[in-house]
C-alpha atoms as a PDB file:
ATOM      1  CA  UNK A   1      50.776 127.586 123.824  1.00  0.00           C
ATOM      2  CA  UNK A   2      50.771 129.521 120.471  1.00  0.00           C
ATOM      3  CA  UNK A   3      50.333 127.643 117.200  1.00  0.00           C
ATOM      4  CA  UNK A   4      52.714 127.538 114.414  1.00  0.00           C
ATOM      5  CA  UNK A   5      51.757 130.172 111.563  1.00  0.00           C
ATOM      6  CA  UNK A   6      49.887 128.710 108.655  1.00  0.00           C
ATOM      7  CA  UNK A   7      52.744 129.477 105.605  1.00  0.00           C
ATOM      8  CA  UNK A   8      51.472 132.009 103.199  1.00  0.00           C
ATOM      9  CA  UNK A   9      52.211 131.743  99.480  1.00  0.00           C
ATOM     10  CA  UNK A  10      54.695 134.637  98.520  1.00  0.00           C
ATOM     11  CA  UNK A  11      53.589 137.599  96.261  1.00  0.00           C
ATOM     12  CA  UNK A  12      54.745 135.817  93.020  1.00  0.00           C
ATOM     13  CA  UNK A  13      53.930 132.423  93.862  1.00  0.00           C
ATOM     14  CA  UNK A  14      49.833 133.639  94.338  1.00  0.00           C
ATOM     15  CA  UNK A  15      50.369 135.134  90.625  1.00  0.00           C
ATOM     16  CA  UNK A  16      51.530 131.958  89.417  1.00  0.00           C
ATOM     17  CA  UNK A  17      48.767 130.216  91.488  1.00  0.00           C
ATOM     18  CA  UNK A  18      46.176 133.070  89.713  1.00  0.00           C
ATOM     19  CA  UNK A  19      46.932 131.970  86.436  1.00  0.00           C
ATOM     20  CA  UNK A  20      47.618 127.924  86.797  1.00  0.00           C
ATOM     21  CA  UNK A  21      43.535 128.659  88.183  1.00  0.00           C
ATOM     22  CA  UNK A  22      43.048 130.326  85.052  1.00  0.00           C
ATOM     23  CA  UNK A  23      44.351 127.979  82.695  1.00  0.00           C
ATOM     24  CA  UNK A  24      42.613 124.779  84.449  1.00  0.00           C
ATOM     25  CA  UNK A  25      39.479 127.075  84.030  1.00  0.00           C
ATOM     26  CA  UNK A  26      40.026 127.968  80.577  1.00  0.00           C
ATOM     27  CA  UNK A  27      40.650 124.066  79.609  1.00  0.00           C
ATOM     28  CA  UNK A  28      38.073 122.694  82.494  1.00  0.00           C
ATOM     29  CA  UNK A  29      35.486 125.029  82.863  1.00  0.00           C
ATOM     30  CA  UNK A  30      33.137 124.140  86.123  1.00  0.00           C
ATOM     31  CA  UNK A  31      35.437 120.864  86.410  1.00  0.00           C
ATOM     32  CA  UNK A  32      37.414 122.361  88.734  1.00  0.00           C
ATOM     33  CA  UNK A  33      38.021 123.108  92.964  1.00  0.00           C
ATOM     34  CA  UNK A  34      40.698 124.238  94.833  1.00  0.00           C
ATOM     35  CA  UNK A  35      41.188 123.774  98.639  1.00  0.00           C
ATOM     36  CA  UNK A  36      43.285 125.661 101.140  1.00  0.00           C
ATOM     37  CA  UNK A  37      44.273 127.940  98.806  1.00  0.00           C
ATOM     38  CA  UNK A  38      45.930 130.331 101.334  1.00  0.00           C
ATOM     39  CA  UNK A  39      47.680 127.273 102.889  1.00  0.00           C
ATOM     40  CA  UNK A  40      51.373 126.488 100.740  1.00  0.00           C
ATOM     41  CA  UNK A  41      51.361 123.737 102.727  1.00  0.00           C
ATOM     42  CA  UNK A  42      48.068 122.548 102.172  1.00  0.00           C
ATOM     43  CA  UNK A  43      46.635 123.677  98.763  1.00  0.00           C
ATOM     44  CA  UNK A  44      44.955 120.519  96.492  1.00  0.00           C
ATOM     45  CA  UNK A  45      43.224 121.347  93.738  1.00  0.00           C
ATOM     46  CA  UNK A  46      40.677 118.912  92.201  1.00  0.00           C
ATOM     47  CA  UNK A  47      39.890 117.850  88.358  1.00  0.00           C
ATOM     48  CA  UNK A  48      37.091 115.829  87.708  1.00  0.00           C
ATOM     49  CA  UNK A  49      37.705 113.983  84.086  1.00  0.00           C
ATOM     50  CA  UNK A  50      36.033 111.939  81.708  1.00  0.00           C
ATOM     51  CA  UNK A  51      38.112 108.813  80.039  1.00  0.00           C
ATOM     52  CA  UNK A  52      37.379 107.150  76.420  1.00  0.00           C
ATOM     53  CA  UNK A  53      35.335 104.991  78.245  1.00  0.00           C
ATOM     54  CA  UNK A  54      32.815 107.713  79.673  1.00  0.00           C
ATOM     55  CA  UNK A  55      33.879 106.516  83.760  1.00  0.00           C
ATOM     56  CA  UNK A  56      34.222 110.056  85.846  1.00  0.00           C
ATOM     57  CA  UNK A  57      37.514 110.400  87.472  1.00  0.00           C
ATOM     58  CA  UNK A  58      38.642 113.189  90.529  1.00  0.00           C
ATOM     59  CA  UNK A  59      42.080 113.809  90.005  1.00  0.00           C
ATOM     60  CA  UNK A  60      43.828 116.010  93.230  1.00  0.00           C
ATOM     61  CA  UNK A  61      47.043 117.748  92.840  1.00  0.00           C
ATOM     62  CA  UNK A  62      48.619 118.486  96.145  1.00  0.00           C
ATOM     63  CA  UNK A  63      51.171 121.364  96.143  1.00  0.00           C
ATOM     64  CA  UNK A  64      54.118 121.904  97.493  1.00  0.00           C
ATOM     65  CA  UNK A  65      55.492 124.982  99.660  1.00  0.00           C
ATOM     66  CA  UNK A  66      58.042 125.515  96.845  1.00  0.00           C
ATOM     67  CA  UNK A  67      55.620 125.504  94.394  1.00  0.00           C
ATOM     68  CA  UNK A  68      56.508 125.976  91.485  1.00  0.00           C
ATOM     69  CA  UNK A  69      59.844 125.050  91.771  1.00  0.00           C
ATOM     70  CA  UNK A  70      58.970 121.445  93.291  1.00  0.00           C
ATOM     71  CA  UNK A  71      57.002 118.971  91.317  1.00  0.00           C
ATOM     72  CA  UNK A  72      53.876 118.531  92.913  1.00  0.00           C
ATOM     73  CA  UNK A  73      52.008 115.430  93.681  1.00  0.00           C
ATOM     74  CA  UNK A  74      49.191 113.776  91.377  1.00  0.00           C
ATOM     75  CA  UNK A  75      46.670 111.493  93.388  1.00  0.00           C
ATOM     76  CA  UNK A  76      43.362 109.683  91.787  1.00  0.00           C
ATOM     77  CA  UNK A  77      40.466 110.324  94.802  1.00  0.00           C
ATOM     78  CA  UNK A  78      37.566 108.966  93.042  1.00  0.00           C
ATOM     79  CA  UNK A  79      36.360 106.477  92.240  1.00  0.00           C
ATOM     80  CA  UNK A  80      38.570 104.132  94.219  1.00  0.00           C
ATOM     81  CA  UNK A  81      41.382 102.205  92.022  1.00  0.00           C
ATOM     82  CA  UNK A  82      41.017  98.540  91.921  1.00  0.00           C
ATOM     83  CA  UNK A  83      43.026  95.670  90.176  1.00  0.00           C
ATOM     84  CA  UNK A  84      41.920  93.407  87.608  1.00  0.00           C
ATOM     85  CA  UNK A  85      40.454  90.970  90.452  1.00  0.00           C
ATOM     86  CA  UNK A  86      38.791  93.660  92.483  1.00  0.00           C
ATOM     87  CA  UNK A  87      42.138  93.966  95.102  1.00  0.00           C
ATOM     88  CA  UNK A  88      43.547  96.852  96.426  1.00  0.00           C
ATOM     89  CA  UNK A  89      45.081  98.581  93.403  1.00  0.00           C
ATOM     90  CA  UNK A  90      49.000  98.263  94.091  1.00  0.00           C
ATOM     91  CA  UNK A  91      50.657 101.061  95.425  1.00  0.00           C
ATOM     92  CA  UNK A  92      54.373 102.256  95.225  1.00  0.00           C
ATOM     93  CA  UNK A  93      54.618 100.145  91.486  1.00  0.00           C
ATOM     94  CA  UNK A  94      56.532 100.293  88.375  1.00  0.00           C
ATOM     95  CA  UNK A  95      54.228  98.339  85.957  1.00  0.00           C
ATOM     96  CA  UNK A  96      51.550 100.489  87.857  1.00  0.00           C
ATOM     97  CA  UNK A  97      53.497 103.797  87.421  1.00  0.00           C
ATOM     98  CA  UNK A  98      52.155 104.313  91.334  1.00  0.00           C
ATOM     99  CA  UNK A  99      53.761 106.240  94.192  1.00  0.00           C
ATOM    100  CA  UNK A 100      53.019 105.287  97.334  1.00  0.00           C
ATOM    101  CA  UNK A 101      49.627 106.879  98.606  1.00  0.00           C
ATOM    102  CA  UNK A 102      48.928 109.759  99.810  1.00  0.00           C
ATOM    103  CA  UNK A 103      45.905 110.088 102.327  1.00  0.00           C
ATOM    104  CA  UNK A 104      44.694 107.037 101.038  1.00  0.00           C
ATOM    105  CA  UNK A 105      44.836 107.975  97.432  1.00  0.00           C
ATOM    106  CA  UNK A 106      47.420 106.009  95.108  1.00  0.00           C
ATOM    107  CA  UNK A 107      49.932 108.744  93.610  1.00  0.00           C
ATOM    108  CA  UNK A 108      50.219 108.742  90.025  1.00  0.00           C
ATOM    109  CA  UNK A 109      53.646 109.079  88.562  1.00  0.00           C
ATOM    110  CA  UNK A 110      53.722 111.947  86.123  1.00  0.00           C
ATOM    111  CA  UNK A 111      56.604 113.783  85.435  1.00  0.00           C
ATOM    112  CA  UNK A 112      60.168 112.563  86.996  1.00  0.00           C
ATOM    113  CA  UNK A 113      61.038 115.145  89.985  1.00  0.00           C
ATOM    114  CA  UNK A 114      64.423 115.967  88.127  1.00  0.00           C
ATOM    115  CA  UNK A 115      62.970 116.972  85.120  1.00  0.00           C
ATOM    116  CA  UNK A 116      60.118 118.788  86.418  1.00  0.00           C
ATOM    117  CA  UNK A 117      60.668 122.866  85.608  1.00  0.00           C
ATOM    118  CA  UNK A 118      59.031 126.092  86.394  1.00  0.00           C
ATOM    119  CA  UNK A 119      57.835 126.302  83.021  1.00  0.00           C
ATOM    120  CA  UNK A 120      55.696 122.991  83.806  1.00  0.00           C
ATOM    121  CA  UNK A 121      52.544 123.590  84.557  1.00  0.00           C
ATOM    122  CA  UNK A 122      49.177 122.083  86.476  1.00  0.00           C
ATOM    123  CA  UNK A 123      47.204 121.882  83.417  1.00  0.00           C
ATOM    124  CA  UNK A 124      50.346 119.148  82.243  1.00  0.00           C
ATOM    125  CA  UNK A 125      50.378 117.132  85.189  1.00  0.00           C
ATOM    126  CA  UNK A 126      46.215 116.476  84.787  1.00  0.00           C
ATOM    127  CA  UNK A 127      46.669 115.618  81.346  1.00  0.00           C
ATOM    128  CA  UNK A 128      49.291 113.245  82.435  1.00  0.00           C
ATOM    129  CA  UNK A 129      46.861 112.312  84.887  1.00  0.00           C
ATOM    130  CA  UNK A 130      44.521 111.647  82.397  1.00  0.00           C
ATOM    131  CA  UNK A 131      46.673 109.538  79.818  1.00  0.00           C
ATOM    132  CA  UNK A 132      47.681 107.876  82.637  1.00  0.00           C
ATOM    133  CA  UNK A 133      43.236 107.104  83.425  1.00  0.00           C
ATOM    134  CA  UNK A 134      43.356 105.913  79.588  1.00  0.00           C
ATOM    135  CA  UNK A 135      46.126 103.281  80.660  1.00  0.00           C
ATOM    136  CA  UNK A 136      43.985 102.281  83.644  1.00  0.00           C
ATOM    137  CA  UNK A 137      41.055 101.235  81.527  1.00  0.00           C
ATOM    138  CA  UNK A 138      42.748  99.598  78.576  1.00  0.00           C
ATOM    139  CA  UNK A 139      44.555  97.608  81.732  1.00  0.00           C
ATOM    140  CA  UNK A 140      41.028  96.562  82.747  1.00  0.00           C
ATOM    141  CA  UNK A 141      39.873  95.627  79.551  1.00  0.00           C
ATOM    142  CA  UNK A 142      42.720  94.028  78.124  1.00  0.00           C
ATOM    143  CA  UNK A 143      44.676  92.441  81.182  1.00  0.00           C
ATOM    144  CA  UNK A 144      47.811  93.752  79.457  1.00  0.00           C
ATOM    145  CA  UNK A 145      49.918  96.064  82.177  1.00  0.00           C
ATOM    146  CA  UNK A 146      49.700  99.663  81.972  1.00  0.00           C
ATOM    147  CA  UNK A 147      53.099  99.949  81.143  1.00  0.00           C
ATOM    148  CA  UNK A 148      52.563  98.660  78.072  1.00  0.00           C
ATOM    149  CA  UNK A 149      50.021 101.298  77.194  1.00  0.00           C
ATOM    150  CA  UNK A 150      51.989 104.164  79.154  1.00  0.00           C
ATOM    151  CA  UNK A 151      55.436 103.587  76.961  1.00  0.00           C
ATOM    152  CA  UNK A 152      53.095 104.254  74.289  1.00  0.00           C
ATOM    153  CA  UNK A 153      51.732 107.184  75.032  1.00  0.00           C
ATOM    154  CA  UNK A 154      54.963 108.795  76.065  1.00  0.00           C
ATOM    155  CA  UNK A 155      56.318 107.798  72.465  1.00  0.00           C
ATOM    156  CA  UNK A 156      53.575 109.725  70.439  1.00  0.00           C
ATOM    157  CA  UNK A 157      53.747 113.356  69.315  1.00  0.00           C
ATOM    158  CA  UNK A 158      52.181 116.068  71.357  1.00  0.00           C
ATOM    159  CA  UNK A 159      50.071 117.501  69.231  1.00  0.00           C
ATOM    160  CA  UNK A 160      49.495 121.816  70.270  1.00  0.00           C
ATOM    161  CA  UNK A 161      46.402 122.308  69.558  1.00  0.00           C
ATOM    162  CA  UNK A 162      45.543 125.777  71.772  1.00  0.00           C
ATOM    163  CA  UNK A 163      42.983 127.992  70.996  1.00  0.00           C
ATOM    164  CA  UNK A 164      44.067 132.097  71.122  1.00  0.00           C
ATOM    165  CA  UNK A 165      42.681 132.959  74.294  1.00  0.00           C
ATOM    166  CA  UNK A 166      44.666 129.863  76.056  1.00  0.00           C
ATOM    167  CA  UNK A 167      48.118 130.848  74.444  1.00  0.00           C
ATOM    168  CA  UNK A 168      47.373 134.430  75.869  1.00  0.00           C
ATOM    169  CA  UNK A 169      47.306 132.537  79.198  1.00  0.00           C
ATOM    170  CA  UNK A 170      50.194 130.487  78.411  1.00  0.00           C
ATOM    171  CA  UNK A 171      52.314 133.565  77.232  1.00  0.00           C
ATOM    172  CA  UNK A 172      51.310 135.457  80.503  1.00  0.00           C
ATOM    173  CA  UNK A 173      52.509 132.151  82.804  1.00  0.00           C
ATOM    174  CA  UNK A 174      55.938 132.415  80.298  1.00  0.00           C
ATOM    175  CA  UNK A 175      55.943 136.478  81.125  1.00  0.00           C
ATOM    176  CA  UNK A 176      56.527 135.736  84.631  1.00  0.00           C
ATOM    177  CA  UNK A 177      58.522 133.288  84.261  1.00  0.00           C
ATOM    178  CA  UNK A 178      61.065 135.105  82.658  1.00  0.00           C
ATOM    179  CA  UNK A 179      60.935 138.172  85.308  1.00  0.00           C
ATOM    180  CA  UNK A 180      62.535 135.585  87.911  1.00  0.00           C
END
């Protein structure tokens, strides 16, 4: 019995992979792993973050075959999410802003699948990621729900704040773009 051909990431999808790696490099520099690279139906890459409050996060993205056309997924691996009284942090939740879970790992909502583009990029999803951490924490040390603190944080200017070599990166991802 032969086994089904692991998919391969097309010739322009691995340079869009080549500098998404770049950029997470550039903004995380030895914070970063990516597994299965090869694999478009397997590749996850890892973040590990830092919140206000000092706690170390891993954040996993797990692509998609149609990457990056498809909004990919956004878990939290470490450490594992809790509730307020220690339970099993809710999965598939609106107040949580929670997908349901993925290997185990609650799913972070982060951009809405309709408005994701191929101008988005990996780097955005972890920083949603992160603000999304932020919420987590003042949730645990306020009781208020993270909703609260999430409507917030979508309502406040995004400040662009990119040093030269990182808008060389991001005006190389926007040159291939535009050769589509």
């Amino acid at each position: 019995m032969e086994s089904e051909p692991i998919p391969m990431w097309s010739d322009r999808q691995r340079k869009r992979l080549g500098i998404e790696k770049n950029l997470l490099e550039d903004y995380f520099p030895a914070r970063t792993n990516w597994t299965n690279s090869t694999n478009a139906t397997k590749t996850k890459v890892d973040i590990a973050l830092n919140t206000n409050d000092k706690t170390e996060y891993i954040l996993r993205i797990h692509l998609t075959q149609d990457f990056p056309n498809a909004c990919p997924m956004l878990t939290v691996v470490s450490p594992m999410l809790k509730s307020r009284k220690g339970d099993r942090f809710p999965e598939s939740s609106t107040e949580f802003h929670t997908l349901q879970n993925i290997e185990g790992y609650p799913t972070v909502c982060h951009f809405h699948p309709e408005s994701w583009t191929q101008e988005n990029t990996l780097y955005q999803v972890f920083m949603k990621g992160r603000l999304w951490l932020e919420a987590y924490s003042l949730y645990h040390s306020t009781g208020k729900i993270m909703d609260t603190f999430l409507k917030e944080f979508d309502s406040a200017p995004e400040p662009e704040v990119v040093p030269a070599e990182k808008k060389r990166s991001k005006s190389r991802l926007r040159s291939i773009l535009r050769r589509r």
